[in-house]
Protein backbone atom coordinates (compact mmCIF):
# COMPACT_ATOMS: atom_id res chain seq x y z
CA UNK A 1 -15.47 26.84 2.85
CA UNK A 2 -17.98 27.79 0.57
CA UNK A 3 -18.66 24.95 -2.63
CA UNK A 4 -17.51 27.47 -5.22
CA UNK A 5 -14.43 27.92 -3.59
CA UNK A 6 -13.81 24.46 -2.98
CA UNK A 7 -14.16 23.31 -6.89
CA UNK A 8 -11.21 25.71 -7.79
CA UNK A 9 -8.90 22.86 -7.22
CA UNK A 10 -5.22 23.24 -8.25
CA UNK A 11 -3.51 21.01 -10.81
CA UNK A 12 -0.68 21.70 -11.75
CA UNK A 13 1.65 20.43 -14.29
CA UNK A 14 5.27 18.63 -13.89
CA UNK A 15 7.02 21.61 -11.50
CA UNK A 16 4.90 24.52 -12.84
CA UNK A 17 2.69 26.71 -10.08
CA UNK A 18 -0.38 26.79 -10.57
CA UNK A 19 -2.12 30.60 -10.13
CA UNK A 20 -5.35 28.89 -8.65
CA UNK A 21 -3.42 28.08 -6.01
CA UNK A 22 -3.43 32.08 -4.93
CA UNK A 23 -7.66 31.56 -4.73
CA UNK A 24 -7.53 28.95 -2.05
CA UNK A 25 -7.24 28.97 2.16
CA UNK A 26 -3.97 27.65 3.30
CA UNK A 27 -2.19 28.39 -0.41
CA UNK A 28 0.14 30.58 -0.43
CA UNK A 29 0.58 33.21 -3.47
CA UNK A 30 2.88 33.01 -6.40
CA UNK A 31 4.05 34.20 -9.11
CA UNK A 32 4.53 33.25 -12.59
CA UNK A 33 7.61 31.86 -11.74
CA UNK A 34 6.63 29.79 -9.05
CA UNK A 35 8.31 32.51 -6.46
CA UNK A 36 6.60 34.10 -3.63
CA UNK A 37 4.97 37.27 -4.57
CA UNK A 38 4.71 39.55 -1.67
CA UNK A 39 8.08 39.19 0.54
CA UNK A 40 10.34 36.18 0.52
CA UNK A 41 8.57 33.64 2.61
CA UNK A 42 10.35 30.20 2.56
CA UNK A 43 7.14 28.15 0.54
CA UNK A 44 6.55 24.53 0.74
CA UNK A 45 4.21 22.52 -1.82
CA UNK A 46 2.25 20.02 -0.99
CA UNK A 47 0.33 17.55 -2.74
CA UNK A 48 -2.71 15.21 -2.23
CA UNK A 49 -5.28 13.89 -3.44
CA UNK A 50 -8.73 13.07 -2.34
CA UNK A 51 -12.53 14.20 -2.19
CA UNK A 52 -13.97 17.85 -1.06
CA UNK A 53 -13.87 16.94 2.47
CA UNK A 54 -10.48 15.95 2.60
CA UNK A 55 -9.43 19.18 0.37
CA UNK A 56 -11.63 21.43 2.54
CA UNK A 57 -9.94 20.02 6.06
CA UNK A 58 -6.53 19.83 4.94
CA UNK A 59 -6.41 23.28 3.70
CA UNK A 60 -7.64 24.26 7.27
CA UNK A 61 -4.75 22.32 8.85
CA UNK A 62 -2.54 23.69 6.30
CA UNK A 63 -3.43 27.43 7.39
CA UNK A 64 -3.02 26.57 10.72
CA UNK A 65 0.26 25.33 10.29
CA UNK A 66 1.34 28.36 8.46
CA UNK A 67 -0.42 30.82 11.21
CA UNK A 68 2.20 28.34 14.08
CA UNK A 69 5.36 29.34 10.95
CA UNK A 70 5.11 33.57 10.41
CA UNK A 71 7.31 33.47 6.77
CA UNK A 72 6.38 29.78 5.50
CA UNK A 73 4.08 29.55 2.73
CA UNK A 74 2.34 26.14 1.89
CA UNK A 75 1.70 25.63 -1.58
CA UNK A 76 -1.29 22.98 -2.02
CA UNK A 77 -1.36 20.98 -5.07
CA UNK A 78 -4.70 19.11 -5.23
CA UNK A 79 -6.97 16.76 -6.68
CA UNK A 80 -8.90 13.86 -7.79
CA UNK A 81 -7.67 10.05 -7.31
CA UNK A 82 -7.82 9.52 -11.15
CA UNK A 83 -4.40 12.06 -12.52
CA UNK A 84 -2.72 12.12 -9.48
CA UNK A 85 -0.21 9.01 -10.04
CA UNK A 86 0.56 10.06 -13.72
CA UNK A 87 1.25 13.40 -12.92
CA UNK A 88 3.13 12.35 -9.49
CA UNK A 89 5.37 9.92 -11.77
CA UNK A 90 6.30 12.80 -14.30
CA UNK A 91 7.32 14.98 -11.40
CA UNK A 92 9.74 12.30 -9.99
CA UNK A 93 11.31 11.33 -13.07
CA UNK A 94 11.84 15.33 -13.68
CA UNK A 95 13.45 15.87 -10.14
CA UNK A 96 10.29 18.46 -9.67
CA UNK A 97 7.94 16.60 -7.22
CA UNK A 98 6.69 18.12 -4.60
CA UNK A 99 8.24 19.09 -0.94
CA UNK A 100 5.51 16.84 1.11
CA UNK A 101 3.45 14.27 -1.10
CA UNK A 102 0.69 11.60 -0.29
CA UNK A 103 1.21 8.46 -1.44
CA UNK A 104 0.26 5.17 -1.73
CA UNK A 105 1.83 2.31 0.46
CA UNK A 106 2.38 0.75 -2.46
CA UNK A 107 4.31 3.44 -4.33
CA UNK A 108 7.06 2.87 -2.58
CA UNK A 109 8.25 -0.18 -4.41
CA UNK A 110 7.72 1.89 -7.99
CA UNK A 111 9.61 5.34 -6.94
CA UNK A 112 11.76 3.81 -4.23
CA UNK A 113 13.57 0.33 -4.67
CA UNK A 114 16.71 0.90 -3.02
CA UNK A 115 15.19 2.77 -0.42
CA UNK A 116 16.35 6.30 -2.56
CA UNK A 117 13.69 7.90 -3.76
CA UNK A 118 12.23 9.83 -1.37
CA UNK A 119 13.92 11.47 1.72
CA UNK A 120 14.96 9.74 4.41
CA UNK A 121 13.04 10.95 6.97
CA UNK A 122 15.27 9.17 9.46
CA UNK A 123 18.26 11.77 8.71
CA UNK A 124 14.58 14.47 10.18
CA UNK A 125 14.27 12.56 12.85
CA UNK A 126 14.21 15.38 15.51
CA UNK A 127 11.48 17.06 13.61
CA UNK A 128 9.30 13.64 13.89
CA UNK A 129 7.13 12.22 17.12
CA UNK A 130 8.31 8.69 15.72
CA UNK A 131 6.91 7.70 19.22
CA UNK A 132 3.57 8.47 18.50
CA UNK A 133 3.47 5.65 15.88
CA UNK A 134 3.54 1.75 16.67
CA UNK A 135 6.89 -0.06 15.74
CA UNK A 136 5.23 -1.97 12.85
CA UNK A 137 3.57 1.28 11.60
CA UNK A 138 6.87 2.74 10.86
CA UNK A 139 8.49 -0.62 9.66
CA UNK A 140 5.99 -0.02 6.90
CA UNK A 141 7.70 3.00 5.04
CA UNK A 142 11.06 1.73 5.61
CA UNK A 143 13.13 0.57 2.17
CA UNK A 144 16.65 -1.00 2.10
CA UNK A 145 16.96 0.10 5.54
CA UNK A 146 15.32 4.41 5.13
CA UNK A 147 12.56 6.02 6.11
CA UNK A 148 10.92 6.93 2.88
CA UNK A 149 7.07 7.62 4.31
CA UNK A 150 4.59 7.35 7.71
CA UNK A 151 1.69 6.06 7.42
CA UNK A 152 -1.31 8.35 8.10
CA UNK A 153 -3.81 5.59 8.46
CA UNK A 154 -4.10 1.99 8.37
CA UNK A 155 -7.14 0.02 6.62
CA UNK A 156 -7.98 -3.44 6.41
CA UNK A 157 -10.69 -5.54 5.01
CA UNK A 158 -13.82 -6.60 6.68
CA UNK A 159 -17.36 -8.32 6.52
CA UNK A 160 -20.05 -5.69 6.92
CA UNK A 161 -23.91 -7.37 7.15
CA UNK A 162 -27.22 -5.58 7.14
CA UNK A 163 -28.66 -6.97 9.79
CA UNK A 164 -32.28 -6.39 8.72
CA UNK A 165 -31.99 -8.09 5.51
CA UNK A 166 -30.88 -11.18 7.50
CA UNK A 167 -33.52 -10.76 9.97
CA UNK A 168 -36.34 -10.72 6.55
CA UNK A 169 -34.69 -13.61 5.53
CA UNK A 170 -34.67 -15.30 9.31
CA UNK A 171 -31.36 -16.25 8.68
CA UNK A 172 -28.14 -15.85 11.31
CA UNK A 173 -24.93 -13.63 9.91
CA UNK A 174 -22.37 -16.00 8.68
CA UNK A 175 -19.56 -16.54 11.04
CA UNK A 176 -17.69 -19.40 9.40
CA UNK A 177 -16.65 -19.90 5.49
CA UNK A 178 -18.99 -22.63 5.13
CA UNK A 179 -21.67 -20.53 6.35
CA UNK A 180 -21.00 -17.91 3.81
CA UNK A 181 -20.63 -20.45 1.27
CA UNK A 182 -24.06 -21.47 2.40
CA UNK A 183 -25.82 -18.43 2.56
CA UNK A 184 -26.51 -17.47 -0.83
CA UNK A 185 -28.55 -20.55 -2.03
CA UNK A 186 -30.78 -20.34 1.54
CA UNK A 187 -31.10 -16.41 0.96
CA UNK A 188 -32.18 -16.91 -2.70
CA UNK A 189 -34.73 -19.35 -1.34
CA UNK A 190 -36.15 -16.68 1.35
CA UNK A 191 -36.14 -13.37 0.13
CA UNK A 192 -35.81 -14.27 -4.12
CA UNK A 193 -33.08 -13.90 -6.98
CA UNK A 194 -32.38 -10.95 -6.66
CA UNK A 195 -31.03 -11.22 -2.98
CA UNK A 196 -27.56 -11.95 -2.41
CA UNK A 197 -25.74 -12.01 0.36
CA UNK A 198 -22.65 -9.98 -0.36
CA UNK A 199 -21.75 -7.47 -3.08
CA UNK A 200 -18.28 -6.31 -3.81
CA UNK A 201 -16.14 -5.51 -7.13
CA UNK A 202 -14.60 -7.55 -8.58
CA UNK A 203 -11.39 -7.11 -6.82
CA UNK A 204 -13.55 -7.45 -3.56
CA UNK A 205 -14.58 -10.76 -4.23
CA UNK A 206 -10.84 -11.53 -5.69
CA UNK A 207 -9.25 -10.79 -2.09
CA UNK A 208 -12.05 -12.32 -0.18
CA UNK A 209 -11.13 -15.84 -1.89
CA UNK A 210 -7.21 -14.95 -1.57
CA UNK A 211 -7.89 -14.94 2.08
CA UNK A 212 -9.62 -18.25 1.81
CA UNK A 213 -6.84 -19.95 0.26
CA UNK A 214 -4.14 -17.77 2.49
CA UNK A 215 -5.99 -19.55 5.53
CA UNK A 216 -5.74 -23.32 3.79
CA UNK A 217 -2.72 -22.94 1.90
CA UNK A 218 -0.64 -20.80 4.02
CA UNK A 219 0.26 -18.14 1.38
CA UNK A 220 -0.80 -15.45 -0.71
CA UNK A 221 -0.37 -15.01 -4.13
CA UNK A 222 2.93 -12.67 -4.38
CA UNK A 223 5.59 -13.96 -2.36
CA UNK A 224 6.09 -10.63 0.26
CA UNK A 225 9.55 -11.17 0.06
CA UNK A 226 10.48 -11.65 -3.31
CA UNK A 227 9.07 -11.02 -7.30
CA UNK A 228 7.31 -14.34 -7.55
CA UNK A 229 4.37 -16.11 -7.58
CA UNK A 230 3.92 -17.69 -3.96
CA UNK A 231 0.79 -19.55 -4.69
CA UNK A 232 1.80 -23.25 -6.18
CA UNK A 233 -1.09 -24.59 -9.14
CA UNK A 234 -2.86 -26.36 -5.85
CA UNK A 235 -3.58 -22.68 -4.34
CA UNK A 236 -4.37 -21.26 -7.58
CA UNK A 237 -6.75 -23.64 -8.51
CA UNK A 238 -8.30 -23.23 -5.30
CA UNK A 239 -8.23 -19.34 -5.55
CA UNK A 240 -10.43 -19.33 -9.04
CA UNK A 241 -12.96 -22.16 -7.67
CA UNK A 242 -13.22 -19.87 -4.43
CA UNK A 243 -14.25 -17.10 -6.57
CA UNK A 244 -16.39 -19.22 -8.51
CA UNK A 245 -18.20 -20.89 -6.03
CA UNK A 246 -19.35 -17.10 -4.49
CA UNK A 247 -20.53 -16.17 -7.24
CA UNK A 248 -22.38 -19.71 -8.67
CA UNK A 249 -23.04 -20.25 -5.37
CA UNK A 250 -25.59 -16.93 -5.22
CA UNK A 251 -22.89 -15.46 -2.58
CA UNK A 252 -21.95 -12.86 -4.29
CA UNK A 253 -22.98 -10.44 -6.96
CA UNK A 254 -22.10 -11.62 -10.75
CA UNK A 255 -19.77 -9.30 -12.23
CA UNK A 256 -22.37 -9.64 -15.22
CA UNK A 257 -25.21 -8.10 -12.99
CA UNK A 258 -22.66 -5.43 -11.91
CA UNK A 259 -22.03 -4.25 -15.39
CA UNK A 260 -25.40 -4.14 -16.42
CA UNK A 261 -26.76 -2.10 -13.25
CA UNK A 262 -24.22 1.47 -14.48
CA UNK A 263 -20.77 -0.10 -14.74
CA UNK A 264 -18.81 -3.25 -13.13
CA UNK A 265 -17.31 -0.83 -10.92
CA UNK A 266 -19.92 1.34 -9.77
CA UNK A 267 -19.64 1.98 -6.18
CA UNK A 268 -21.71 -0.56 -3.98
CA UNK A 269 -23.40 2.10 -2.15
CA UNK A 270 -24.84 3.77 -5.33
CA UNK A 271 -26.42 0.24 -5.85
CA UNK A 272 -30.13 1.09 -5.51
CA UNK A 273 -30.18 -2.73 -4.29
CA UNK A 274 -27.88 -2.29 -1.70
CA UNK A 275 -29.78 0.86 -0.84
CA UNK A 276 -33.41 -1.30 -0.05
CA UNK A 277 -30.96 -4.35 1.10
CA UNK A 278 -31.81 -6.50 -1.48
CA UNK A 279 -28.05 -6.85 -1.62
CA UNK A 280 -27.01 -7.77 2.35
CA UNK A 281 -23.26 -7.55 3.11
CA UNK A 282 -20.38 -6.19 1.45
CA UNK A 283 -16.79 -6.76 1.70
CA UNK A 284 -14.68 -3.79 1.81
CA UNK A 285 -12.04 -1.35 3.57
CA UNK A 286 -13.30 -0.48 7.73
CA UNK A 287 -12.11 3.48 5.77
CA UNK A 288 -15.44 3.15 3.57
CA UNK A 289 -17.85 1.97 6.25
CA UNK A 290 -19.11 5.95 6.78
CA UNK A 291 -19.84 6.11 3.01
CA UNK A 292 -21.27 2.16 2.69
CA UNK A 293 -23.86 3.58 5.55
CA UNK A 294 -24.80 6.28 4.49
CA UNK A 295 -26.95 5.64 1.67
CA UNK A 296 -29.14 3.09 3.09
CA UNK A 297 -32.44 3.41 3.67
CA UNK A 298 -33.86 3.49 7.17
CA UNK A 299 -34.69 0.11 7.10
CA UNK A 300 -31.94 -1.36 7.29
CA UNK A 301 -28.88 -1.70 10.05
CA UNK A 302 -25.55 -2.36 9.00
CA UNK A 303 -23.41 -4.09 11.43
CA UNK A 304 -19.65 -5.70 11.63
CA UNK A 305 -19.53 -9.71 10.80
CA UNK A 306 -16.96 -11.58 12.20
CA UNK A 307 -13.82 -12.51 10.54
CA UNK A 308 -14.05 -16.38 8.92
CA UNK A 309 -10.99 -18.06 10.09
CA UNK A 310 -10.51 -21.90 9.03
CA UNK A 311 -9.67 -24.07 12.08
CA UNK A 312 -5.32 -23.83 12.47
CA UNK A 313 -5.06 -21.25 9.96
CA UNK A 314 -1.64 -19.74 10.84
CA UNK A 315 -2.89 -16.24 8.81
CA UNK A 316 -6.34 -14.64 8.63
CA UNK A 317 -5.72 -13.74 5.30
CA UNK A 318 -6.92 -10.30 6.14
CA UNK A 319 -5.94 -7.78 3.82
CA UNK A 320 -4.77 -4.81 5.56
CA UNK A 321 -2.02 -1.81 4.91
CA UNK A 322 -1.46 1.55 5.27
CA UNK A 323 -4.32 3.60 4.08
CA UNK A 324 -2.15 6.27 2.73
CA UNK A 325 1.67 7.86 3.55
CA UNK A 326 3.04 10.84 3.54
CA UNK A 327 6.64 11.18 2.09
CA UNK A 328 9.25 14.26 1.35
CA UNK A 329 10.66 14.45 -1.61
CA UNK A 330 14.22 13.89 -2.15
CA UNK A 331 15.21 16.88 -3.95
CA UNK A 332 13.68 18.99 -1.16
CA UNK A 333 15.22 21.82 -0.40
CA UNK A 334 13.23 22.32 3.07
CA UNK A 335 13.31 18.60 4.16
CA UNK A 336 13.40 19.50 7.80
CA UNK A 337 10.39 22.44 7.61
CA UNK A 338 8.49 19.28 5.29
CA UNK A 339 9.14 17.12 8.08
CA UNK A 340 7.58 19.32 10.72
CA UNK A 341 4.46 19.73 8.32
CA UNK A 342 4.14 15.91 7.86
CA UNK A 343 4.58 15.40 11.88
CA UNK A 344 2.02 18.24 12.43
CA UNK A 345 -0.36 17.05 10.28
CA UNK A 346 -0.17 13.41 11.75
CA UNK A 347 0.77 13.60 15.25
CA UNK A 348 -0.97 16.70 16.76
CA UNK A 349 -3.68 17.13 18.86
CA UNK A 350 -4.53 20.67 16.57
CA UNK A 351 -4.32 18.53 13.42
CA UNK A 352 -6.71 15.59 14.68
CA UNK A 353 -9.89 17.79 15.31
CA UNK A 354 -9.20 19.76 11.91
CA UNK A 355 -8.57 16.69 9.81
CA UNK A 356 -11.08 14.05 11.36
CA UNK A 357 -11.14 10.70 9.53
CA UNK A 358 -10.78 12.39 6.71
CA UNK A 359 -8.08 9.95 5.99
CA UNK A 360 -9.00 7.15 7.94
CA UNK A 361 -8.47 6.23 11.47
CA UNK A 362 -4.91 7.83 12.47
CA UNK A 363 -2.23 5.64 13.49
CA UNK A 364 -0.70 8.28 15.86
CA UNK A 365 -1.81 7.70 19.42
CA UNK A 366 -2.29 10.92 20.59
CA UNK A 367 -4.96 11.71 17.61
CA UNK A 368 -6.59 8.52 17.80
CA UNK A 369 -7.20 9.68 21.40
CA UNK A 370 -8.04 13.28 20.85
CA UNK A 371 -10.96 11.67 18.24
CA UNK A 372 -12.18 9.04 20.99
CA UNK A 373 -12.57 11.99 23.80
CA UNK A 374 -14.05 14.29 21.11
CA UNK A 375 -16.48 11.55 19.96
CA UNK A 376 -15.82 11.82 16.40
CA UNK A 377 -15.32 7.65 16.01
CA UNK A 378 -18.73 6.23 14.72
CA UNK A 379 -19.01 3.13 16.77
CA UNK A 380 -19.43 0.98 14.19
CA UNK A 381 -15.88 2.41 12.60
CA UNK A 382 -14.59 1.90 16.33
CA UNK A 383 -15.75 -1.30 16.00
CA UNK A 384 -14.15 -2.04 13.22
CA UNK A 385 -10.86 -0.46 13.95
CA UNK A 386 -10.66 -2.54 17.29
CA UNK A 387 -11.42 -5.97 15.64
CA UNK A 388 -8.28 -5.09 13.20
CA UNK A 389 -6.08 -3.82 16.02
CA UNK A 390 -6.54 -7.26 17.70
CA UNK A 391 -5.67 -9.28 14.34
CA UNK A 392 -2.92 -7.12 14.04
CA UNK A 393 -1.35 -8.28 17.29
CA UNK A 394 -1.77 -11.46 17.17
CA UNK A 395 -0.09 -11.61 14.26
CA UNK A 396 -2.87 -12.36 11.75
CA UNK A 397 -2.64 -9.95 9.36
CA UNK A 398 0.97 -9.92 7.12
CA UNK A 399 1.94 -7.22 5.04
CA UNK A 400 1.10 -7.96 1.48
CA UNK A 401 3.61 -8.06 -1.30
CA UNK A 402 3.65 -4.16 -2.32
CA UNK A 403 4.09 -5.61 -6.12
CA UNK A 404 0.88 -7.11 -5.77
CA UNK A 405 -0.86 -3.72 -6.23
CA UNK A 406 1.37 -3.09 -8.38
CA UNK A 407 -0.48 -1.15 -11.73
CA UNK A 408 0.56 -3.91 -14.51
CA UNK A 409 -0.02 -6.45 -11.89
CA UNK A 410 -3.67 -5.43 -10.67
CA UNK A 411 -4.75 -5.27 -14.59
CA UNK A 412 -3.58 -8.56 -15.16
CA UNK A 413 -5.23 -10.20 -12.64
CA UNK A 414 -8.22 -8.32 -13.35
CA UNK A 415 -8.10 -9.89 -16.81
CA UNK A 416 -7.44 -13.24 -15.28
CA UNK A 417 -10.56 -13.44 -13.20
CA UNK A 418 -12.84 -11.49 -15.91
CA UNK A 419 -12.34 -14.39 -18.02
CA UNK A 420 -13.48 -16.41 -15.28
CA UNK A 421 -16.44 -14.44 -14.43
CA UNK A 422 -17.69 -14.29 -18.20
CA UNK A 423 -16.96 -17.93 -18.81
CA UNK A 424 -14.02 -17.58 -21.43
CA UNK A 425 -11.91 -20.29 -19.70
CA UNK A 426 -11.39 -23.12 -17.50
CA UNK A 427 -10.48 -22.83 -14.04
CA UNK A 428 -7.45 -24.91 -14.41
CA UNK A 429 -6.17 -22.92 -17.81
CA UNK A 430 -6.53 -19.67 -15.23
CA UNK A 431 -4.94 -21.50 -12.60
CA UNK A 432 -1.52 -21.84 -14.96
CA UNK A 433 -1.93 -18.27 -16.12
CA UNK A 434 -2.16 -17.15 -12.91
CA UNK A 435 1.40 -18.43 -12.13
CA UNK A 436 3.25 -18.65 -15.33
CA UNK A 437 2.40 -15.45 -16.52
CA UNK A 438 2.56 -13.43 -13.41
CA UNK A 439 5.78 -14.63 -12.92
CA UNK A 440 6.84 -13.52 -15.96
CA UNK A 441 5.35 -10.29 -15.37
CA UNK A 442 6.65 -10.04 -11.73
CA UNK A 443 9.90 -10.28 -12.84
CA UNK A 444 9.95 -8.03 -15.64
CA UNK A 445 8.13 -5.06 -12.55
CA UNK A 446 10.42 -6.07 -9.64
């Protein structure tokens, strides 16, 4: 697709078509009323968000679709990340949203408590390869007992390390906690302050000492299966000092140094010093490791890490989940045609080699294996996806609490650990925070 075709992205208010739409591959015309046209085809919308390459691949697999469907019209409502939620939510709440949606994993517990407010795709089963998809995969858009979403992809956290800043430094990757804890003094030492051994957000660094005190304390800090703080004070205290002791420990990068260098939340591989690996490791979604790559300079060699496990930790404390979902609405009026779009665009063989990893490693078997025969699996990503699938059945990685990405939830502990990082309170004051005010605020979100 050419660029200047690409930026011509629809949005489109609360129910309304959007004429752009009638400029794109794969979107079917309307007019002002939303209607078809030319003819009365039966149209669908759709709606996603995501970067060009996702846009430009999913409007392929969208035409593709309609070319297998003579009189069905896709409708593709598209966009940026930042909009898409607000203008998702609006839809909902009006009864307008879309036929076939992408979601967040977490979304569910906003639009869908009672397991009601998206179609159950259960009642489309025979329109779905449900046995494409692992058992656990599809446990993870079921709700009070429906099938509200599938899971397109599944993510997790990992450890990557460039392996050429470690070799400057003639220093072994870390491969146990203490090791990382060690790290950032020794690499200061070798290569000079402004070498560190990780870099990450600050939510990065937040979930890398969750799964530190997961593994000692047994628990994360939203209780999976209910509104409430799981962590007792002992846990929380442990989770701020873990945090504190990357980042005065020279482990990780200062949330100070962040902001200073274009923003706290700039992007670690726009990070000129991750770029020249001054900056040697980052801890981040195995979906990102293409992009985290691909700015480095050819000096350096980025490489997996293993996993830090404390000895009898029942949990890894690896955070993993879906990547993203796709759901139907419930006021669909074509649930079954939606569900044979969302089955085509995650279970078939057509639908793998169009859409790539354009939304992470699929879940579905038979695409995972149409990417490994057509070589489209970086080996580090393979890597990567292989070291999760193994934590995944041993039982080491849990399904997080979906509250605890919860919008009002994420801010707050944000605010919780910037007051930490810029010195504005004690790590025992932040510890009580921590559980007496987001379990007030878990309560009042449930």
């Amino acid at each position: 697709m050419k660029p200047a075709l690409l930026q011509r992205r629809t949005v489109l208010a609360a129910g309304m078509a959007g004429a752009a739409s009638s400029l794109l591959p794969g979107c079917s015309p309307t007019g002002p009323d939303g209607s078809a046209s030319t003819g009365a085809p039966t149209v669908l919308r759709f709606a996603w968000w995501g970067g060009a390459s996702r846009h430009e691949a999913t409007l392929k697999a969208v035409a593709a679709f309609e070319a297998a469907h003579p009189g069905v019209k896709i409708k593709c409502e598209y966009m940026g990340f930042n909009g898409y939620l607000e203008r998702l939510t609006t839809q909902i709440a009006g009864g307008s949203e879309p036929d076939l949606m992408q979601i967040n994993w977490a979304w569910l517990a906003m639009f869908s408590k009672r397991g009601n407010g998206f179609a159950d795709l259960l009642q489309q089963r025979q329109h779905l390869a449900l046995d494409q998809f692992e058992a656990e995969d599809v446990q993870t858009g079921m709700v009070a007992g429906h099938l509200n979403a599938l899971p397109v992809s599944y993510s997790a956290r990992v450890l990557l390390w460039n392996q050429a800043a470690f070799d400057r430094a003639n220093m072994a990757l870390p491969k146990t906690w203490e090791e990382l804890f060690a790290a950032g003094a020794l690499m200061r030492t070798r290569l000079g302050p402004q070498a560190y051994p990780l870099d990450g957000e600050l939510y990065d660094m937040m979930l890398l000492s969750q799964s530190y005190v997961q593994q000692k304390h047994g628990t994360p800090y939203v209780d999976p299966a209910s509104p409430r703080v799981a962590m007792d004070f002992a846990a929380a205290l442990d989770w701020v000092r873990t945090y504190r002791r990357l980042v005065d420990g020279h482990v990780a990068t200062p949330l100070k140094l962040r902001a200073s260098l274009g923003g706290a939340d700039k992007a670690t591989e726009q990070q000129q010093d991750w770029v020249v690996g001054n900056w040697a490791g980052n801890y981040t979604w195995d979906s990102v490791i293409g992009l985290r790559a691909a700015t480095l300079d050819k000096k350096q060699r980025l490489v997996l890490g293993d996993y830090p496990t404390l000895p009898g930790a029942k949990n890894s404390g690896m955070f993993g989940r879906p990547t993203v979902m796709l759901a139907v609405g419930r006021n669909s009026k074509n649930a079954a045609l939606a569900a044979e779009l969302l089955s085509y665009l995650l279970t078939s063989r057509e639908a793998a080699l169009i859409l790539g990893r354009t939304r992470g490693v699929p879940v579905a078997k038979a695409q995972v294996e149409v990417l490994l025969a057509a070589k489209k699996l970086p080996p580090l990503e393979l890597q990567a996806h292989e070291q999760i699938r193994q934590q995944r059945a041993a039982g080491q990685i849990a399904l997080p609490a979906p509250l605890f990405e919860h919008a009002r939830l994420h801010k707050f502990m944000r605010e919780v650990f910037e007051t930490i990082a810029y010195g504005k309170t004690g790590d025992e004051d932040a510890a009580r925070r921590l559980i007496t005010e987001g379990n007030a605020l878990l309560q009042r979100i449930k």
